[in-house]
Structures are given as structure tokens and as C-alpha cells.
Protein backbone atom coordinates (compact mmCIF):
# COMPACT_ATOMS: atom_id res chain seq x y z
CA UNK A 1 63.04 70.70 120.27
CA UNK A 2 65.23 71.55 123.02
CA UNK A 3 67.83 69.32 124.42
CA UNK A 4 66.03 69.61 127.57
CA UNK A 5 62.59 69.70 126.12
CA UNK A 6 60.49 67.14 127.75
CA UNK A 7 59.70 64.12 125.37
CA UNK A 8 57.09 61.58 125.06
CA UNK A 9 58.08 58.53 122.62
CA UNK A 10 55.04 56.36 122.61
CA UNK A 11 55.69 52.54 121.78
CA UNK A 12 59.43 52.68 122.75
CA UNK A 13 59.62 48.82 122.63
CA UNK A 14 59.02 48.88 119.17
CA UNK A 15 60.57 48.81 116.01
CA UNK A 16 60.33 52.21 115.28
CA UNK A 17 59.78 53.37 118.64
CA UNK A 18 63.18 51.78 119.52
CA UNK A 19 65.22 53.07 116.81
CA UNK A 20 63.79 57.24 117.66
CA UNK A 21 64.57 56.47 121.35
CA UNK A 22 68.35 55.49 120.13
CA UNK A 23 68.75 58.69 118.15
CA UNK A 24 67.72 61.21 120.79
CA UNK A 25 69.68 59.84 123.36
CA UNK A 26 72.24 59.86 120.63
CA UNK A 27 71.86 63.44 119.86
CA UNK A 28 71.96 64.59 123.26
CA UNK A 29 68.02 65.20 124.43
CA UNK A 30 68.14 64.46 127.90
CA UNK A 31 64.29 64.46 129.18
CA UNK A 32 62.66 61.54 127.47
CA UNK A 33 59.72 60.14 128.89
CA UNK A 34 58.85 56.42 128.25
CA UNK A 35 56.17 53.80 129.65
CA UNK A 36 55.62 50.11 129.35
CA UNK A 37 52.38 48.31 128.29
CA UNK A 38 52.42 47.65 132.07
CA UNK A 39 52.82 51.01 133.56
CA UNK A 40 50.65 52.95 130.98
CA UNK A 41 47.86 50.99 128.43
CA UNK A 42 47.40 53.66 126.09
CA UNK A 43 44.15 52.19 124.94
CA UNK A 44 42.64 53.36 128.02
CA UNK A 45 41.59 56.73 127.74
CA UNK A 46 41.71 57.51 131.78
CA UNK A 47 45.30 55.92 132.30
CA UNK A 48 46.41 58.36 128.98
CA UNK A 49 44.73 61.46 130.26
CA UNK A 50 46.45 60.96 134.12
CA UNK A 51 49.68 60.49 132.06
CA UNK A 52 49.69 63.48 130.29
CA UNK A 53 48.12 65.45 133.76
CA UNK A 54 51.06 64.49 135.40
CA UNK A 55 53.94 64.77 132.88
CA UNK A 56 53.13 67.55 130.88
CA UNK A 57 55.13 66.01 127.67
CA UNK A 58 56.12 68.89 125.40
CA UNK A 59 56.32 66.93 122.16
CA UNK A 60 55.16 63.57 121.65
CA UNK A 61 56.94 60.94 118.90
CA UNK A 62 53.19 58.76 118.36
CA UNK A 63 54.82 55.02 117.28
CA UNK A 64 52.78 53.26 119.73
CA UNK A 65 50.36 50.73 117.31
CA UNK A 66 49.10 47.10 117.07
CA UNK A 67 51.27 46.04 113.63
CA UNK A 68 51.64 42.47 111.96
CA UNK A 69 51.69 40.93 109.02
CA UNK A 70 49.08 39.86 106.41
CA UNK A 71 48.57 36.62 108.58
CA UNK A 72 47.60 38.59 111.84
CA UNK A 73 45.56 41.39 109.31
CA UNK A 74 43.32 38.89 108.18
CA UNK A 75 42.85 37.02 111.51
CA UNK A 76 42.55 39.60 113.70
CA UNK A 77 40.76 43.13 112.16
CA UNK A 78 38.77 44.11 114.87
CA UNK A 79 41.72 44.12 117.29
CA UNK A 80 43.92 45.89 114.50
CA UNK A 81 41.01 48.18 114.34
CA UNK A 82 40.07 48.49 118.16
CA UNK A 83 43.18 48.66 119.54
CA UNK A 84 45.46 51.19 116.67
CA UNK A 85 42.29 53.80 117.06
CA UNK A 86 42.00 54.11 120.33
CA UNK A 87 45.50 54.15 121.14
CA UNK A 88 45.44 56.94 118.49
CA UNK A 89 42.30 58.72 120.01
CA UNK A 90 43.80 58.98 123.37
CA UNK A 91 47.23 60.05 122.55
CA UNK A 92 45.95 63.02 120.19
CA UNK A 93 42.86 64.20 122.10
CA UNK A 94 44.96 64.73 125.37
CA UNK A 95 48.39 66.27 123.73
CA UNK A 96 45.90 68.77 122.38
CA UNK A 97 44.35 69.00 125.95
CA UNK A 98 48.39 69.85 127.62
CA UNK A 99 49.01 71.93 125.09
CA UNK A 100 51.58 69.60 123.35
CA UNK A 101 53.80 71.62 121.21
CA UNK A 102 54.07 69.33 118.10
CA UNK A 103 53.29 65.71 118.07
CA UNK A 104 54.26 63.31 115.16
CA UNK A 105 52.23 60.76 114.40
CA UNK A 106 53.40 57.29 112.18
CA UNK A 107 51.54 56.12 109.83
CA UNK A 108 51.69 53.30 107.11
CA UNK A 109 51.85 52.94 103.20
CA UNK A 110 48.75 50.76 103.49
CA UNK A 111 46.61 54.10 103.86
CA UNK A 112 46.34 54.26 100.33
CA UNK A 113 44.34 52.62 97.94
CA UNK A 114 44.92 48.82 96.69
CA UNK A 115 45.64 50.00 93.25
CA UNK A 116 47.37 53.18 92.73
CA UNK A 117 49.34 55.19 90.62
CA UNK A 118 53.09 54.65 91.37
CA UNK A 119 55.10 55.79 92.72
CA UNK A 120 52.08 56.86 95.31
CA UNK A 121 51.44 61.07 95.90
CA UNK A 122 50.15 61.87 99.16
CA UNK A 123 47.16 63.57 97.34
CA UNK A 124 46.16 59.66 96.35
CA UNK A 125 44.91 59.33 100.31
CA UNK A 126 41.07 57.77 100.09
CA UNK A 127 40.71 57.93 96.35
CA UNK A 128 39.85 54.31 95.70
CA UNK A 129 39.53 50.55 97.79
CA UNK A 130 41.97 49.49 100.57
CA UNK A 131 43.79 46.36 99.81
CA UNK A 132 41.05 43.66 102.40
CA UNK A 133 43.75 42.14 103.83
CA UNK A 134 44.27 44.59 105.91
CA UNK A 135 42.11 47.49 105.49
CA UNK A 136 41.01 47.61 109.54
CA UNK A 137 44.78 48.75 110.49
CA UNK A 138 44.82 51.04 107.24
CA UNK A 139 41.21 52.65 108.21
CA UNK A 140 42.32 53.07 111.89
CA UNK A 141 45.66 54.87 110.65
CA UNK A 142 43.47 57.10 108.37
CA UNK A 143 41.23 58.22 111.49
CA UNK A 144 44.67 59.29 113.33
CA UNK A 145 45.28 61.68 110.12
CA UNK A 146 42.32 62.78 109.57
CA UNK A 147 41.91 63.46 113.33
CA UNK A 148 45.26 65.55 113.24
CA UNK A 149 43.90 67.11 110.62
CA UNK A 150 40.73 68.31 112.26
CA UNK A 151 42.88 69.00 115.11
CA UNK A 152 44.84 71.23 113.07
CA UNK A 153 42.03 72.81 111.58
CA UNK A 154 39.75 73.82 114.68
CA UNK A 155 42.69 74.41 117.47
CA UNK A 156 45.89 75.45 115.62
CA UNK A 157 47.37 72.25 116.68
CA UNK A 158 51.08 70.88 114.95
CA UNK A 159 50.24 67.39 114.23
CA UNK A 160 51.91 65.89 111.83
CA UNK A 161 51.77 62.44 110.16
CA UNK A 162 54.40 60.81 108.66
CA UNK A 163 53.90 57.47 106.34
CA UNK A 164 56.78 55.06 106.51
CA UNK A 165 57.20 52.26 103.95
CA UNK A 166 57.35 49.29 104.82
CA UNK A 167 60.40 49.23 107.74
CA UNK A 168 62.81 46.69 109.08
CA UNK A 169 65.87 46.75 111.14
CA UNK A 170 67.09 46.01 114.76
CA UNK A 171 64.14 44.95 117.41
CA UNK A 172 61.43 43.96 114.86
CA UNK A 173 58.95 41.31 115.74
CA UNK A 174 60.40 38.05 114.31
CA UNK A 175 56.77 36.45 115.44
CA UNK A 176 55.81 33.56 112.83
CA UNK A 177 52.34 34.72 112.63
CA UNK A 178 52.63 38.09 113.15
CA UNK A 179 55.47 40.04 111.74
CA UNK A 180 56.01 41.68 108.49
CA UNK A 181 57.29 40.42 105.41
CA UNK A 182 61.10 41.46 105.94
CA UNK A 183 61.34 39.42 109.63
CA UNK A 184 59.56 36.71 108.59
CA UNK A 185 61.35 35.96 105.72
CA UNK A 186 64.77 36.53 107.72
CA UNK A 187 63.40 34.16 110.29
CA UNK A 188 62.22 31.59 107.57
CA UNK A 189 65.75 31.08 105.66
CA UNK A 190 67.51 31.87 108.70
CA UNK A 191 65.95 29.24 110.75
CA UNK A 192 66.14 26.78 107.43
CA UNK A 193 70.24 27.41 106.50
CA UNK A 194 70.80 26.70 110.08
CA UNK A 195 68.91 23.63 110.22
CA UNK A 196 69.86 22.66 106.54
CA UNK A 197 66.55 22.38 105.47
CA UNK A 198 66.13 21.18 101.92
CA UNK A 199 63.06 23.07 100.84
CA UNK A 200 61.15 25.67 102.28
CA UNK A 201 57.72 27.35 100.43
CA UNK A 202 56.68 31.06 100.64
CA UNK A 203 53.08 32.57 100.15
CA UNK A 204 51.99 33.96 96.70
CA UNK A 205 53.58 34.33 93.78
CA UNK A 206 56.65 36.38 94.94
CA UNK A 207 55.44 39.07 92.02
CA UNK A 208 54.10 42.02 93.96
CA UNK A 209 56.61 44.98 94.58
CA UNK A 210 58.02 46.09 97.58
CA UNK A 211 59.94 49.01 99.20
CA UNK A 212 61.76 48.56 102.38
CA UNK A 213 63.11 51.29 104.75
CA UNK A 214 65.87 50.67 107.59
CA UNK A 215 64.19 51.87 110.54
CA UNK A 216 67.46 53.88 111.50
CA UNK A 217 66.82 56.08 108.29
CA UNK A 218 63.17 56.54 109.14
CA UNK A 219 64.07 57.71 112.67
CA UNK A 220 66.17 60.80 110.93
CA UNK A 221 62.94 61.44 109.22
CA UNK A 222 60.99 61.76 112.37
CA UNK A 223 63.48 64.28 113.98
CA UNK A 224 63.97 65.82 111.01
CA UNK A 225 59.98 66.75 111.35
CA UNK A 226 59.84 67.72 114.67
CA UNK A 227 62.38 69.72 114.14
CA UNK A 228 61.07 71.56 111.66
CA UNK A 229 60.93 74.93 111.68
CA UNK A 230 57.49 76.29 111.70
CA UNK A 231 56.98 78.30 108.59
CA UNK A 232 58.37 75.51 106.84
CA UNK A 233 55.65 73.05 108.44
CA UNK A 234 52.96 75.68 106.97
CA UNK A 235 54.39 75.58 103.55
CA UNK A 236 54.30 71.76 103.74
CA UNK A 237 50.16 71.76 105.03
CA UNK A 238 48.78 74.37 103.54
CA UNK A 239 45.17 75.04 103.99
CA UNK A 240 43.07 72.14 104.95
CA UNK A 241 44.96 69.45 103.25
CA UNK A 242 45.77 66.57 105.56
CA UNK A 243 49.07 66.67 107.55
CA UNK A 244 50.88 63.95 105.73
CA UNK A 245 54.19 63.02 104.55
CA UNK A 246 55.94 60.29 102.78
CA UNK A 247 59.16 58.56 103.91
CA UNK A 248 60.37 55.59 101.47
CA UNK A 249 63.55 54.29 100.12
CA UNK A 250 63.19 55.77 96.84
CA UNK A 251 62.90 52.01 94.97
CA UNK A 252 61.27 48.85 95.19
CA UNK A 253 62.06 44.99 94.65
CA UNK A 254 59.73 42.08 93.98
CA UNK A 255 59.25 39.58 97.29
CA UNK A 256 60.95 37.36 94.84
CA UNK A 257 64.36 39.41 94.73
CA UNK A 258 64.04 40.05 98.65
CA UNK A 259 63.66 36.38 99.43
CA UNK A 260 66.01 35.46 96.89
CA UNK A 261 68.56 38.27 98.18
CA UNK A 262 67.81 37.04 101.75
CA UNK A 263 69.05 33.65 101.77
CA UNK A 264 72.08 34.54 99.64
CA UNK A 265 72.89 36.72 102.67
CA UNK A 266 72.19 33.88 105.28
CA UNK A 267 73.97 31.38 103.05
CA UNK A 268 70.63 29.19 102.06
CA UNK A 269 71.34 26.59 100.24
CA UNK A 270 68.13 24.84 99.69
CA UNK A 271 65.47 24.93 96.79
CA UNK A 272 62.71 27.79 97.79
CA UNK A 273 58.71 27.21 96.64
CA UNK A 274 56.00 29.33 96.13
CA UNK A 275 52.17 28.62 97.21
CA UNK A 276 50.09 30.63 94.69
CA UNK A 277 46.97 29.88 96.21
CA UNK A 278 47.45 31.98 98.95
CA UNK A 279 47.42 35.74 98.83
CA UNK A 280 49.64 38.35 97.30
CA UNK A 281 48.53 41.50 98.83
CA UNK A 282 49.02 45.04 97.49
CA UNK A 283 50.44 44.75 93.94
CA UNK A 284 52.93 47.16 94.65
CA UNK A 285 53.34 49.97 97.10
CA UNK A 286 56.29 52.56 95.95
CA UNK A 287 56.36 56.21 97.90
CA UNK A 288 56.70 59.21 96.14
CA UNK A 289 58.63 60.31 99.27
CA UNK A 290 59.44 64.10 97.26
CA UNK A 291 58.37 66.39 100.08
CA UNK A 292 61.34 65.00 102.44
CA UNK A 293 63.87 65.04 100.14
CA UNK A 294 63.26 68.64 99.19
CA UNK A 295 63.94 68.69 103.34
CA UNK A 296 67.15 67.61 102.94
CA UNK A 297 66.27 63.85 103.91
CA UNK A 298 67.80 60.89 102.03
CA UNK A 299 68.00 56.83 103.04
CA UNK A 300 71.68 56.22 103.89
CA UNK A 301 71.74 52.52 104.55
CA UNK A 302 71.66 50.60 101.70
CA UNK A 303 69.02 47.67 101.45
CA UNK A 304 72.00 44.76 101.51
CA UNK A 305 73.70 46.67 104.57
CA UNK A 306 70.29 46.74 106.05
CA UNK A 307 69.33 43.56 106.03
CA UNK A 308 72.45 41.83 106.95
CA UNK A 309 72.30 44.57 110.45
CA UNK A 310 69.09 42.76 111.12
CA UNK A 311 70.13 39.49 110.45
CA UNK A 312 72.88 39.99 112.58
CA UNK A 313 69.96 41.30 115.55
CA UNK A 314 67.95 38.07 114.92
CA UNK A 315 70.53 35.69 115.10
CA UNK A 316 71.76 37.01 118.22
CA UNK A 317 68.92 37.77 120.02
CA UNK A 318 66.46 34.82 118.97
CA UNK A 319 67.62 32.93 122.26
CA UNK A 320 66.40 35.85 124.51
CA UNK A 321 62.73 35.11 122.95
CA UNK A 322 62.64 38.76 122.13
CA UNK A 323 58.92 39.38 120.30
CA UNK A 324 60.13 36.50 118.50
């Protein structure tokens, strides 16, 4: 990309969204194109294909999605599913019909199966069961790969997707029923050491194994890619193998260590409980993130640093009622 190239971040409210919009303004690109929910819904087809007729976006950064936790998986599948694969449809279909240049689109660790060899291979993609709590969202990410890679395949397209871990940082969605498990557990002990709550209970067992990404690092990842130089991008895809890529941390904790680590860092002082009759999830979900780090990519904020930066967000910006 050019520092003039014309750029299309999708979902720039987001979490990750957010955090690429930060870094290239940061780095100097100076014709970014953003939209609202309320100027552009990019689950209707006609509103995306007068979008891209009249701005022409060069490369497109594809973090638009409908994300939550396990609560809102469960709940809600058909609108996880409905709403991730159209957005995904439309946004694909018509960069190929502009002529996009390269588009990048985010995926999720949940795309592979519920019980998988660690630390998980891109190769492992659809070789056994989703985890069901929230295999609608994982099933409509899988569609946007596999349509990038049929793109790829019949037009010469340069779709990429890239497959976070599980991220957290500045302008996540602190939502009780809806966010992930890093927010909601901030939230939880925040909320509770500020209160002075005695004791508060968590889901599960606190046994299954996590990774956990600042979304700042992940946003180097995504530049990084659309950056990268095209022979490079063929050596990564070659043939008809889908278009994906890794991008994790490099280790992983138990939800017992994170909640444990958590209200150390906002100075909880209360006894914590865990409700094992309610659902673990995914045993454990570790990246084998090799194919970036042969790029030159590495995480540079640590996991304690991390969390205490979004913390920090929450606590400041929980009176503003800010997705929270």
C-alpha cells in the first residue's frame, strides 16, 4: 500500500477495526475510508455494492463481524450466522467486482475443530467437529475463507485471511452478555473490587486453555499482510490451499490463571467461585502462528502490560456507556 492508496477498514468501531484504523493513521496513510452501521449496513448487499461503485476502495482491511461471547453464541446462532456471512458475502463479492487490489479478511481460532492437535496448524481447518457453542459464527467465518479461496482460485484475486486468537485491548465490548472472556472477566472483578464485593462465581471449571492477543499486536499483523510483497504472498498460498494464516501470542494460560491474574491487577480482594455446571467451551485453543513469525512478526506487549492497558480503557470509559 501506498500512503495515498485509498483504504477501506470495515468495522472501524470495533475492537480490531479500531486498533488497524490507529496504526495507519499512525504510519502516515492518508486516504482511509470508513462508514458507520448508520451510513453503510454491510449486510445489505445493494447499500455494499453502491459503496464500492462510488469509492472505488483499493484495499480493503475486512474486520466488520457480529462477535460475542459463549453467552450470545449459544443464544443467538442464526444471527451469528446470518449476519457474519452476509456481511462477508457482500464485502468479498464486490471488492472482486472494483477490482480491489488485496483485501484481508479476519478470521477466528474457533474455525477449527473442538479437539485438535496443539498447538493448532492451519492444515487442521475442517478436519473434525466445531466446538456447538458456537459453531454458527465459526461456519460463517469458514464460508469467508473458503470464498477467498474460490475467489483466488477462479479470478486471480489477493484475498487473504488471517486468524487471530482470541484478542483484547482498548475499545472491546465490555457487554455482560455479550463480550468475550477477557472483557467480561475485567468487567466482573473490576466492577466487584470497586464495590467490595465479597464473592463473585465464574462459569466452568476455569480448566480449559487460553491464548490472548493485544489487539495492538494483531493490527501489525494485518499491515504486515497487506503489505506483503507479492511473491512472498504466493509462497505463503500455494496452489489451491486456502488463504489462511495464524496470528497468536505464542502461549496459553488456563481461565483460572487469567481470572486469577485479573483481579490481582484490579486489586480484588474477595473469594472467587466456580459454577461447573455450566459450560467450558473449547478445551484449549493454542495457534501454531509459524508462518508470521518466519515474516518477521512477533507479539510485543506482554499479557500483564496488556491487560492492565485495557483495564485502564474500561475504567475510564465505562461512564460513557461505550458497547459496555
Amino acid at each position: 500500500m501506498k500512503k495515498n492508496s485509498k483504504i477501506f477498514v470495515a468495522g472501524h468501531n470495533g475492537l480490531v477495526g479500531s486498533s488497524i484504523l490507529r496504526l495507519l493513521n499512525e504510519e502516515g496513510y492518508k486516504n482511509i475510508v470508513v462508514k458507520s452501521h448508520a451510513e453503510l449496513d454491510l449486510s445489505r448487499q445493494v447499500e455494499v455494492a453502491q459503496f464500492f461503485k462510488d469509492e472505488s476502495p483499493e484495499y480493503v482491511f475486512l474486520a466488520a463481524a457480529k462477535v460475542g461471547g459463549i453467552i450470545a453464541n449459544a443464544t443467538q446462532p442464526a444471527e451469528f450466522f446470518f449476519n457474519n456471512i452476509s456481511i462477508h458475502t457482500n464485502i468479498i463479492h464486490h471488492s472482486y467486482l472494483s477490482g480491489v487490489k488485496r483485501l484481508l479478511f479476519l478470521g477466528s481460532s474457533c474455525i477449527y475443530p473442538r479437539e485438535c492437535p496443539q498447538p493448532i496448524k492451519e492444515e487442521y481447518l475442517m478436519t473434525g467437529p466445531l466446538e456447538p457453542t458456537n459453531d454458527a459464527y465459526a461456519m460463517a467465518k469458514i464460508a469467508g475463507i473458503k470464498m477467498c479461496e474460490a475467489y483466488n482460485r477462479q479470478y486471480k484475486t489477493e484475498f487473504i485471511a488471517a486468524m487471530p486468537t482470541n484478542l483484547y485491548g482498548p475499545n472491546d465490548n465490555f457487554n455482560e452478555t455479550s463480550s468475550h472472556v477477557v472483557p467480561a472477566t475485567i468487567r466482573k472483578l473490576s466492577d466487584a473490587a470497586e464495590k467490595n464485593v465479597g464473592q463473585i462465581t465464574f462459569w466452568g471449571t476455569g480448566s480449559p486453555r487460553r491464548e490472548f492477543l493485544h489487539v495492538d499486536d494483531m493490527a501489525r499483523a494485518c499491515l504486515l499482510l497487506m503489505n506483503m510483497d507479492k511473491t512472498v504472498l504466493d509462497s505463503f498460498f500455494p496452489g489451491d490451499k486456502p488463504p489462511i494464516v495464524n496470528v497468536g501470542y505464542g502461549s496459553d494460560m488456563t481461565i483460572k490463571e487469567l481470572v486469577e491474574l485479573t483481579a490481582q491487577l484490579v486489586n480484588f480482594k474477595g473469594s472467587i467461585n466456580w459454577d461447573t455446571s455450566k459450560p467450558d467451551g473449547t478445551p484449549r485453543k493454542l495457534l501454531n502462528s509459524t508462518k508470521m513469525t518466519k515474516l518477521g512478526w512477533s507479539p510485543k506487549i506482554s499479557l500483564e502490560k496488556g491487560l492492565q492497558s485495557a483495564i485502564l480503557w474500561y475504567q475510564t470509559n465505562k461512564s460513557k456507556e461505550i458497547k459496555l
